[in-house]
Protein backbone atom coordinates (compact mmCIF):
# COMPACT_ATOMS: atom_id res chain seq x y z
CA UNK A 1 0.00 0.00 0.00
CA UNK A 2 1.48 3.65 -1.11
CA UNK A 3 1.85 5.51 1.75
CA UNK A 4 -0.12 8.83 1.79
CA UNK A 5 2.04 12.07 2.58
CA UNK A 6 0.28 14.94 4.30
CA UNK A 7 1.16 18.52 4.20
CA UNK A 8 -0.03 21.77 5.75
CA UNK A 9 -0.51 24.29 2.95
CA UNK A 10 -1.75 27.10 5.43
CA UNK A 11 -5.11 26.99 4.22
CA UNK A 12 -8.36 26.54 5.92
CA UNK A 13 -11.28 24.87 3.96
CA UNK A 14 -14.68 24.63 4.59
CA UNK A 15 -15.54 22.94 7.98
CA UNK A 16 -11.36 23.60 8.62
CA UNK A 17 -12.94 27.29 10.04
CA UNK A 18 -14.49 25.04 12.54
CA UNK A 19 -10.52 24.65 14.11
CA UNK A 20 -10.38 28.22 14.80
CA UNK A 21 -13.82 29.34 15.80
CA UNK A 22 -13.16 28.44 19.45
CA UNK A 23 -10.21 31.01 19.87
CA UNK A 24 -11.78 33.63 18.23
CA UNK A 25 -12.93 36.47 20.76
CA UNK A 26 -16.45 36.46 21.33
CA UNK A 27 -18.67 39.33 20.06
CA UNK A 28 -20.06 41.58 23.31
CA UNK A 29 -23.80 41.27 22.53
CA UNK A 30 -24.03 45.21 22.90
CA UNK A 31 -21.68 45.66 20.42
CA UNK A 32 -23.74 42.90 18.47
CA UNK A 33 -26.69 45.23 18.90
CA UNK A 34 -24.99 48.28 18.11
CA UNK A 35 -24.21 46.72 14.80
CA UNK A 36 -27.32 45.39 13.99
CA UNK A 37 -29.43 48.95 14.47
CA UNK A 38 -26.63 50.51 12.25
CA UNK A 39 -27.83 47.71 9.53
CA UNK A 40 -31.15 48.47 10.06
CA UNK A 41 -31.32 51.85 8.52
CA UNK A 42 -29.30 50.70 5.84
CA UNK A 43 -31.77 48.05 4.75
CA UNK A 44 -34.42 50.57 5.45
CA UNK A 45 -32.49 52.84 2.73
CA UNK A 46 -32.78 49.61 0.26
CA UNK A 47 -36.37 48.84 0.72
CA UNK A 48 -35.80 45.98 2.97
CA UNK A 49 -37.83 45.46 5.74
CA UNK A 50 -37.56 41.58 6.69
CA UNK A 51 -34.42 39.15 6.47
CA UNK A 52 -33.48 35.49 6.69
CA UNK A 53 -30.43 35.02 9.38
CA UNK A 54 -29.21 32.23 8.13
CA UNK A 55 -27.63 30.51 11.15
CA UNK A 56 -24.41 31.74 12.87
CA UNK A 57 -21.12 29.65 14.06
CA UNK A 58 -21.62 29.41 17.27
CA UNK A 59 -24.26 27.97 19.89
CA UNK A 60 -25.78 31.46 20.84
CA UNK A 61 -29.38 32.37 20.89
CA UNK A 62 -29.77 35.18 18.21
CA UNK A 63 -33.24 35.14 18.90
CA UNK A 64 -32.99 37.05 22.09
CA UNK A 65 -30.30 39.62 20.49
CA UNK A 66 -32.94 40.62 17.58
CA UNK A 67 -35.62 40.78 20.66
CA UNK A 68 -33.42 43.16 22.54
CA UNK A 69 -32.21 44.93 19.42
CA UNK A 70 -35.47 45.80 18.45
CA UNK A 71 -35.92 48.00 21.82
CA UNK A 72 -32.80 49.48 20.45
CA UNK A 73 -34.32 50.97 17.05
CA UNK A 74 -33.58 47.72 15.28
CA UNK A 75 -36.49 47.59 12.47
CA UNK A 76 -36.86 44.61 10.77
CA UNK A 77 -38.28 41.15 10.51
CA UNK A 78 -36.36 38.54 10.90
CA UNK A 79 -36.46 34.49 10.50
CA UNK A 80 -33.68 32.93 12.61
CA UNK A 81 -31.97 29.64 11.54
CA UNK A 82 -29.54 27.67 14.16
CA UNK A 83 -26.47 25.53 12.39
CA UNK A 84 -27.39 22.41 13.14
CA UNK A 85 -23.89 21.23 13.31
CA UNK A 86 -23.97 23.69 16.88
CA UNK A 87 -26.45 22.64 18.16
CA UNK A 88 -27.42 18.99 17.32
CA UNK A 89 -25.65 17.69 20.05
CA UNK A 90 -27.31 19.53 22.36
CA UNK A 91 -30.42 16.67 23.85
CA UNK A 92 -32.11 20.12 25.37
CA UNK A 93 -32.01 21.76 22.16
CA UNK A 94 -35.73 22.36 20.93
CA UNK A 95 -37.55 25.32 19.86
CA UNK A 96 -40.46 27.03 22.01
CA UNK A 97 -43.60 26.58 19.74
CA UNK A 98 -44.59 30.47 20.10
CA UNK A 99 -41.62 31.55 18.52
CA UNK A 100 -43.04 29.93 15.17
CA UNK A 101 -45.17 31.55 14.60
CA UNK A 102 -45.39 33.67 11.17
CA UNK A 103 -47.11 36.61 12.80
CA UNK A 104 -44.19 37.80 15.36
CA UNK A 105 -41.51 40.01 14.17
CA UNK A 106 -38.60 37.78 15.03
CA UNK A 107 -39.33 34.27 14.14
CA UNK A 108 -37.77 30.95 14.50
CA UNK A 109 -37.70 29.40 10.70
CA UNK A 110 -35.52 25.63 11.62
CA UNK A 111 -32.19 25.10 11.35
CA UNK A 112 -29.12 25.01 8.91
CA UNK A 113 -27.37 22.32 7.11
CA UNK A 114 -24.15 23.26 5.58
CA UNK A 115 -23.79 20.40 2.39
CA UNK A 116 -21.09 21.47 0.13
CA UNK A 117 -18.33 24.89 -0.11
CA UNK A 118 -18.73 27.23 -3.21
CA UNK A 119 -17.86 27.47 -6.53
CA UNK A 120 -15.56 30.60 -6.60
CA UNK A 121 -13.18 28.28 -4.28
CA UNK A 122 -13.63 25.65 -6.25
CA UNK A 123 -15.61 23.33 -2.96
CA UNK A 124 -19.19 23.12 -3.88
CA UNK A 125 -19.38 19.49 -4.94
CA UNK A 126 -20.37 18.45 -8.61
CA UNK A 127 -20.14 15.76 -10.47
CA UNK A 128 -17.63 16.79 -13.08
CA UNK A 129 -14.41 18.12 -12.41
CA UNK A 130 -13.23 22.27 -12.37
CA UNK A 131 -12.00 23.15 -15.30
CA UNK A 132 -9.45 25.21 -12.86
CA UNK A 133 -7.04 23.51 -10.45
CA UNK A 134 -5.42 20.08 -10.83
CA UNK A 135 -8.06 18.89 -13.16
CA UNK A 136 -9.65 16.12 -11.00
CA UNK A 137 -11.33 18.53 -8.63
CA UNK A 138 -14.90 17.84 -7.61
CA UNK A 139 -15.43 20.08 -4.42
CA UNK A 140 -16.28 18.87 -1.19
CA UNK A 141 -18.99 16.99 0.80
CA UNK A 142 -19.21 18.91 4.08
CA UNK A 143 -21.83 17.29 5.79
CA UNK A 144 -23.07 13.26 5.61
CA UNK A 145 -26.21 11.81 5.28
CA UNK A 146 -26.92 10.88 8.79
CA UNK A 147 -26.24 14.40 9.87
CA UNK A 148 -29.59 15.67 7.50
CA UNK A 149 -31.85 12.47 8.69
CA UNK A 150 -30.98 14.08 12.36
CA UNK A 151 -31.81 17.08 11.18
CA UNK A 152 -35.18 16.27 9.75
CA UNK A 153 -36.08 14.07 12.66
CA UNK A 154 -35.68 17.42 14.59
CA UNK A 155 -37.52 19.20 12.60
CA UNK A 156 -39.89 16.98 12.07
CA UNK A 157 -40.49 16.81 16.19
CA UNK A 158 -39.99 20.81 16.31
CA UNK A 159 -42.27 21.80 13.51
CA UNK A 160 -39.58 23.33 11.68
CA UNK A 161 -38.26 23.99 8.58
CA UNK A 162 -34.85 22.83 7.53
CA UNK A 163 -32.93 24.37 5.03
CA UNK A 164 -29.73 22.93 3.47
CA UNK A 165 -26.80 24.96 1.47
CA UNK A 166 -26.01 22.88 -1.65
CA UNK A 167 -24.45 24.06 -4.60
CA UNK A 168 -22.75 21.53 -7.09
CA UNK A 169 -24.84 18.71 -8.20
CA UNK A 170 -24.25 15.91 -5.88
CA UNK A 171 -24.68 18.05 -2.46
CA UNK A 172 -28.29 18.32 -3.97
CA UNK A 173 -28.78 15.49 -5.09
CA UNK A 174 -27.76 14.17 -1.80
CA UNK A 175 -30.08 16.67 0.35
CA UNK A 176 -33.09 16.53 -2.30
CA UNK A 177 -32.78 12.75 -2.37
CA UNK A 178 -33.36 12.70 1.82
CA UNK A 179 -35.66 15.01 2.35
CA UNK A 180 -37.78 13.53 -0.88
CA UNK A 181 -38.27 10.28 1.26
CA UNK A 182 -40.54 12.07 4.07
CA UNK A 183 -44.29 13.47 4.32
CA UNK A 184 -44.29 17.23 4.19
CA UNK A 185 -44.22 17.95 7.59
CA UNK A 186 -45.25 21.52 7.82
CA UNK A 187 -48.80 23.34 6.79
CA UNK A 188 -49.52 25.49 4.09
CA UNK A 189 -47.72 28.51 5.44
CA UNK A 190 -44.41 27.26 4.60
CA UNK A 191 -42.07 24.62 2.98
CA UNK A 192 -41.10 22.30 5.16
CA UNK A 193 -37.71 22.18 3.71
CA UNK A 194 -35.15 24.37 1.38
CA UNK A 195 -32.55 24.21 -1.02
CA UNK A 196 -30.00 27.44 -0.19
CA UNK A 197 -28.25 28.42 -3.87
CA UNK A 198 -29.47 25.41 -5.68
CA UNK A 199 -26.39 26.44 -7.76
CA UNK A 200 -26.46 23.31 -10.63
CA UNK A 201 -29.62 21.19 -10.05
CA UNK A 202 -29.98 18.31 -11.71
CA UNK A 203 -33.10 16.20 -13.51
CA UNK A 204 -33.04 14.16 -10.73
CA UNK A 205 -33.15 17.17 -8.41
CA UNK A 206 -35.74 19.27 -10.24
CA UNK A 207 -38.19 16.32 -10.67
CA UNK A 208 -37.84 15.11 -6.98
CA UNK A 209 -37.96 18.81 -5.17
CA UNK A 210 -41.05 20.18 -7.87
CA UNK A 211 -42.79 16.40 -6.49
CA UNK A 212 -41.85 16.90 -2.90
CA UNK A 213 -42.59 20.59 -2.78
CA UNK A 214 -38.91 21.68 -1.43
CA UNK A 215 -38.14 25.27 -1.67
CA UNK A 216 -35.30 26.52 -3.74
CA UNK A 217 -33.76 29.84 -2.49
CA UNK A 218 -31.33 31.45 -4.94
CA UNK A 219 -28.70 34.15 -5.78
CA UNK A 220 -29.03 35.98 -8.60
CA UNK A 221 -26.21 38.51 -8.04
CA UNK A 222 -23.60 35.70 -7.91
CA UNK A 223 -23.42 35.70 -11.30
CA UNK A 224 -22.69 38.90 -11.70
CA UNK A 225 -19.89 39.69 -8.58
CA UNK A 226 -18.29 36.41 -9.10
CA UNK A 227 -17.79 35.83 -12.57
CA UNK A 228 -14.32 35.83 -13.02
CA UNK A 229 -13.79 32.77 -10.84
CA UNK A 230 -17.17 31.42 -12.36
CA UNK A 231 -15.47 31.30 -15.83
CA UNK A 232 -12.04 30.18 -14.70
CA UNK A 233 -13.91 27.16 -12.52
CA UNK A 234 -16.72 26.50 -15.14
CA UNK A 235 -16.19 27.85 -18.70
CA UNK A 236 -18.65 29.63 -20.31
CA UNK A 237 -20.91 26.52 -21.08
CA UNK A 238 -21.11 25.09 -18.26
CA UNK A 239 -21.42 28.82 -16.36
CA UNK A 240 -24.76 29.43 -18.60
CA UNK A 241 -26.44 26.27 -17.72
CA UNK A 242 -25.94 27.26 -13.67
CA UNK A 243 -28.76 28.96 -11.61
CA UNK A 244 -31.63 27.82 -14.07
CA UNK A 245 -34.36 30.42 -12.80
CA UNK A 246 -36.78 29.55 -15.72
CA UNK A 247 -36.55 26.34 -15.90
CA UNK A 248 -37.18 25.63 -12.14
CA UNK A 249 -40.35 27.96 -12.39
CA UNK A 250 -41.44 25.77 -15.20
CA UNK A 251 -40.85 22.66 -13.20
CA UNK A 252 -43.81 24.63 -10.79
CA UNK A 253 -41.08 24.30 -7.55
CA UNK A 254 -41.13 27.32 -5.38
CA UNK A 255 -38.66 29.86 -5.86
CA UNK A 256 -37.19 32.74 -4.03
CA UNK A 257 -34.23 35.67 -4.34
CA UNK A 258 -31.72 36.83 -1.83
CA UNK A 259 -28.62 38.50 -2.06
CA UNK A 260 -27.08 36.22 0.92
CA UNK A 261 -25.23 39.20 1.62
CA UNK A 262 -22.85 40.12 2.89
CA UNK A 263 -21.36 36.84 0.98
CA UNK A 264 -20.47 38.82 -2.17
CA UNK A 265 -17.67 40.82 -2.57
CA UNK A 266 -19.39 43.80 -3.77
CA UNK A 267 -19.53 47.49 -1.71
CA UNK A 268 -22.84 47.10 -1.29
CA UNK A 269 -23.72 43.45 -0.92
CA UNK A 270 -27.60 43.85 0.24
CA UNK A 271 -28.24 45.89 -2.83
CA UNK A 272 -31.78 44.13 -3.58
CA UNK A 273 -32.27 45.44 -6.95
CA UNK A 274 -28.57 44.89 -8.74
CA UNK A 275 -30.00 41.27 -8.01
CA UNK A 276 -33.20 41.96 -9.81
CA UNK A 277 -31.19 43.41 -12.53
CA UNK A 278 -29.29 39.91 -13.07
CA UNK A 279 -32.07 37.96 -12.64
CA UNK A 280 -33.83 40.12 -16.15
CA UNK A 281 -30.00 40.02 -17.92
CA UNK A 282 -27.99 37.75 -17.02
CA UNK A 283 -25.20 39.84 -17.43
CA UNK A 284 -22.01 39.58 -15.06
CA UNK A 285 -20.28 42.96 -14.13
CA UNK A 286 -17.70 42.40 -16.87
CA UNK A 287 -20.96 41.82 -19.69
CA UNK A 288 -20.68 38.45 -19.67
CA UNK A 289 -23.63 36.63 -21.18
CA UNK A 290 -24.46 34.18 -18.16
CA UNK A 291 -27.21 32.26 -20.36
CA UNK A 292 -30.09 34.74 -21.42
CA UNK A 293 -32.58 31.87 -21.78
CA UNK A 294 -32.48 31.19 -17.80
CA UNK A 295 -33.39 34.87 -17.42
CA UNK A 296 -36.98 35.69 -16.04
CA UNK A 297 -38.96 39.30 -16.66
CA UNK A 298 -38.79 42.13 -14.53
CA UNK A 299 -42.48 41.28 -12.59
CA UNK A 300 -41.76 37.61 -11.68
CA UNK A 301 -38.24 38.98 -10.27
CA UNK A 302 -40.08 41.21 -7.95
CA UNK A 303 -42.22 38.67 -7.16
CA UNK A 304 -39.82 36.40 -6.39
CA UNK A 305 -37.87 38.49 -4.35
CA UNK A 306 -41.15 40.09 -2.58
CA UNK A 307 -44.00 37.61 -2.14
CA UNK A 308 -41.90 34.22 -2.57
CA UNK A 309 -39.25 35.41 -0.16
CA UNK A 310 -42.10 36.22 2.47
CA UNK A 311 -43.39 32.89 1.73
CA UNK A 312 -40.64 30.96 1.56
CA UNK A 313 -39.47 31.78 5.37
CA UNK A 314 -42.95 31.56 6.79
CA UNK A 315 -44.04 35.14 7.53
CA UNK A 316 -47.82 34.99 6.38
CA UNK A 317 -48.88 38.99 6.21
CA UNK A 318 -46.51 40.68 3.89
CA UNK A 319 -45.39 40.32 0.64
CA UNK A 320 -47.71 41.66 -1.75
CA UNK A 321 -50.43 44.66 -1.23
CA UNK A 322 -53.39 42.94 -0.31
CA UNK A 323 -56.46 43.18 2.20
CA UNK A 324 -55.37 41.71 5.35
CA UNK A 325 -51.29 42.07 4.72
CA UNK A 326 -49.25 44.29 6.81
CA UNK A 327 -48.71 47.92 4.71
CA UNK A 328 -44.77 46.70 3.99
CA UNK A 329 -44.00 48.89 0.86
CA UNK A 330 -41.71 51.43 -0.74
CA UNK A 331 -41.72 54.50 -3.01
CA UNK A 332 -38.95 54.33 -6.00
CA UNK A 333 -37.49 57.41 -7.42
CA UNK A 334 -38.62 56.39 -10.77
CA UNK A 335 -40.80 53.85 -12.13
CA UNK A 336 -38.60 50.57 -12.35
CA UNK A 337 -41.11 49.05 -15.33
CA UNK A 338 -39.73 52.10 -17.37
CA UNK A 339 -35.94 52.44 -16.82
CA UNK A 340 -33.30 50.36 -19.11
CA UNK A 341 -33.51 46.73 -17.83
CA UNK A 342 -29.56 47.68 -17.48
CA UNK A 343 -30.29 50.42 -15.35
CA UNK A 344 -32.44 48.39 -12.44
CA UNK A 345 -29.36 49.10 -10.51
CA UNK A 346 -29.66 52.43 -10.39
CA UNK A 347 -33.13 52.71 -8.47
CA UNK A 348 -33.40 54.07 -5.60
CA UNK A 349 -35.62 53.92 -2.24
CA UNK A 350 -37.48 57.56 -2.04
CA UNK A 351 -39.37 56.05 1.15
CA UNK A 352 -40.10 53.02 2.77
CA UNK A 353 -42.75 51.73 5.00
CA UNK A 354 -43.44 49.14 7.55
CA UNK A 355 -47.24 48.15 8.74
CA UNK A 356 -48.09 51.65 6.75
CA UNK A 357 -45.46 54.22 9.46
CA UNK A 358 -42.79 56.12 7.27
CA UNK A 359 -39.67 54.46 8.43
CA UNK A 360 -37.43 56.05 5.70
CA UNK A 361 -36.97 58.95 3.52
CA UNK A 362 -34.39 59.53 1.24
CA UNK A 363 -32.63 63.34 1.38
CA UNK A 364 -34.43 65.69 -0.87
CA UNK A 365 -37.34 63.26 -1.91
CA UNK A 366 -39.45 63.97 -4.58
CA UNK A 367 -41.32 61.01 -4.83
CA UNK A 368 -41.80 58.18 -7.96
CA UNK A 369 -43.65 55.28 -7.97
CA UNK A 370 -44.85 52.89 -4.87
CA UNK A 371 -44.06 49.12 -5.29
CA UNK A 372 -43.43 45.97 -2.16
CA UNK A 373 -40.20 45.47 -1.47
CA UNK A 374 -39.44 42.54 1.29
CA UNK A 375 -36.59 40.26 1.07
């Protein structure tokens, strides 16, 4: 038998972050706070008025920092996710059933699975190798089955959703292929799972999540800020075929935007409509064609990233400008059906509301045209 010959290159990967996490200096939750109502009138300035927290990496309760933020000024709605991978070893883990609920300002959504890396570092895991690199690169598995079926047993007992970050092919296969085998174990109000990125689905994938009714929650905007790696990982061909908007709306599976900011490297990562604006071009930031025919129109992108994001994380009131829905919804300074679909960027929040109260107003406002903005 060859003998195998480790070396340290320096580099973390992945779960490797895991090594460090418990030397790194703990966050004072005022400063935590102090941060978080400085964010809030920055996503009040962008329209935004609820977000996903998508799980942190450590074992503390952000639930009660939101709740105690909010007496500080903080604004929004939030759904909290826990990382399972924190938590699941915890036997008194559970969630209080209250904090559920879709009609409280902070909610508890489930809890986070972490399947695969990401394709600008060459980890998500697919089934064909990078085109960068040694040549035989196929990512990395960062999670293993029995870790998800714990995770759905929990949230099967909790009455939670689970969501799962997969990117390359297999990590969804692997998490689709799981969570396919159970009864939906939420209501109506919800799914009672989700696909995070969703990056490269496959047949397999599309069929089984469009027949189990699991979510898929996707970034538009990647395509854009990360294209150079995109193209040195995947090519052009194999770049165009990722993130398949259209066709997953076709396959009737539920779909919903994000920026997952502040993942991107981009000034201003919770920019909600530079996303729109890829979703409608599929252009990079260089003008790269990322595969027009997986673009969607300008109303199903604000759908998606208003109504289906409400929906998608369980808040059952806002979303859309209906009878009975909270008054969540913002004044552009120009009509964003009008403008250059090149030029989505550009808009701008004149004002934005929350339960029909001004919360925002931009300098020297002179008012455009009122549309829902929550992401």
């Amino acid at each position: 038998m060859a003998e195998m010959i480790l070396t340290s290159t320096g580099v973390l990967e992945e779960n490797a972050r895991d090594l460090l996490a418990q030397y790194m200096l703990a966050e004072e939750e005022a400063d935590i706070i102090e941060n978080l109502t400085n964010l809030s009138e920055h996503l009040l300035s962008e329209g935004i008025t609820t977000i996903a927290d998508m799980g942190n990496m450590d074992d503390c309760d952000y639930f009660d920092i939101y709740e105690n933020a909010r007496k500080k000024g903080f604004a929004q709605r939030v759904g909290v996710f826990y990382m399972w991978d924190q938590f699941r070893r915890k036997p008194e883990f559970h969630f209080v059933q209250q904090r559920l609920s879709g009609e409280i300002p902070t909610r508890v959504c489930g809890v986070k699975i972490i399947a695969d890396g990401g394709i600008s570092g060459r980890t998500a895991w697919v089934n064909q190798p990078y085109l960068a690199g040694s040549g035989a690169e196929y990512g990395v598995s960062t999670c293993t089955e029995e870790n998800i079926l714990s995770a759905i047993a929990f949230c099967k007992e909790n009455k939670a959703q689970l969501s799962i970050h997969a990117m390359g092919q297999n990590s969804i296969d692997m998490a689709v292929n799981l969570i396919a085998e159970e009864e939906d174990w939420l209501d109506d109000r919800l799914p009672h799972a989700r696909i995070e990125h969703a990056s490269m689905p496959t047949e397999n994938a599309l069929a089984k999540s469009a027949a189990a009714d699991i979510a898929f929650v996707t970034q538009p905007v990647f395509l854009y800020a990360e294209i150079e790696r995109y193209l040195e990982n995947l090519g052009i061909q194999w770049l165009q075929s990722t993130f398949p908007f259209r066709e997953i709306l076709r396959r009737g599976i539920r779909l919903a935007f994000s920026t997952d900011a502040p993942a991107t490297p981009l000034a201003d990562a919770t920019n909600p409509f530079l996303c729109v604006e890829t979703a409608v071009t599929r252009k990079a930031g260089d003008g790269t064609d990322c595969g027009r025919e997986n673009a969607v129109d300008l109303e199903t992108a604000l759908k998606l990233y208003t109504r289906e994001g409400a929906y998608v994380m369980g808040f059952a009131d806002i979303g859309m400008l209906k009878k009975g829905y909270r008054a969540d919804f913002v004044v552009l300074d120009r009509d964003i059906f009008s403008v250059p679909e090149q030029e989505i960027h550009l808009v701008q929040v004149a004002e934005t509301y929350m339960d029909g109260e001004l919360r925002y107003q931009k300098e020297s406002c002179s008012c455009g045209v009122s549309y829902h903005v929550n992401s």
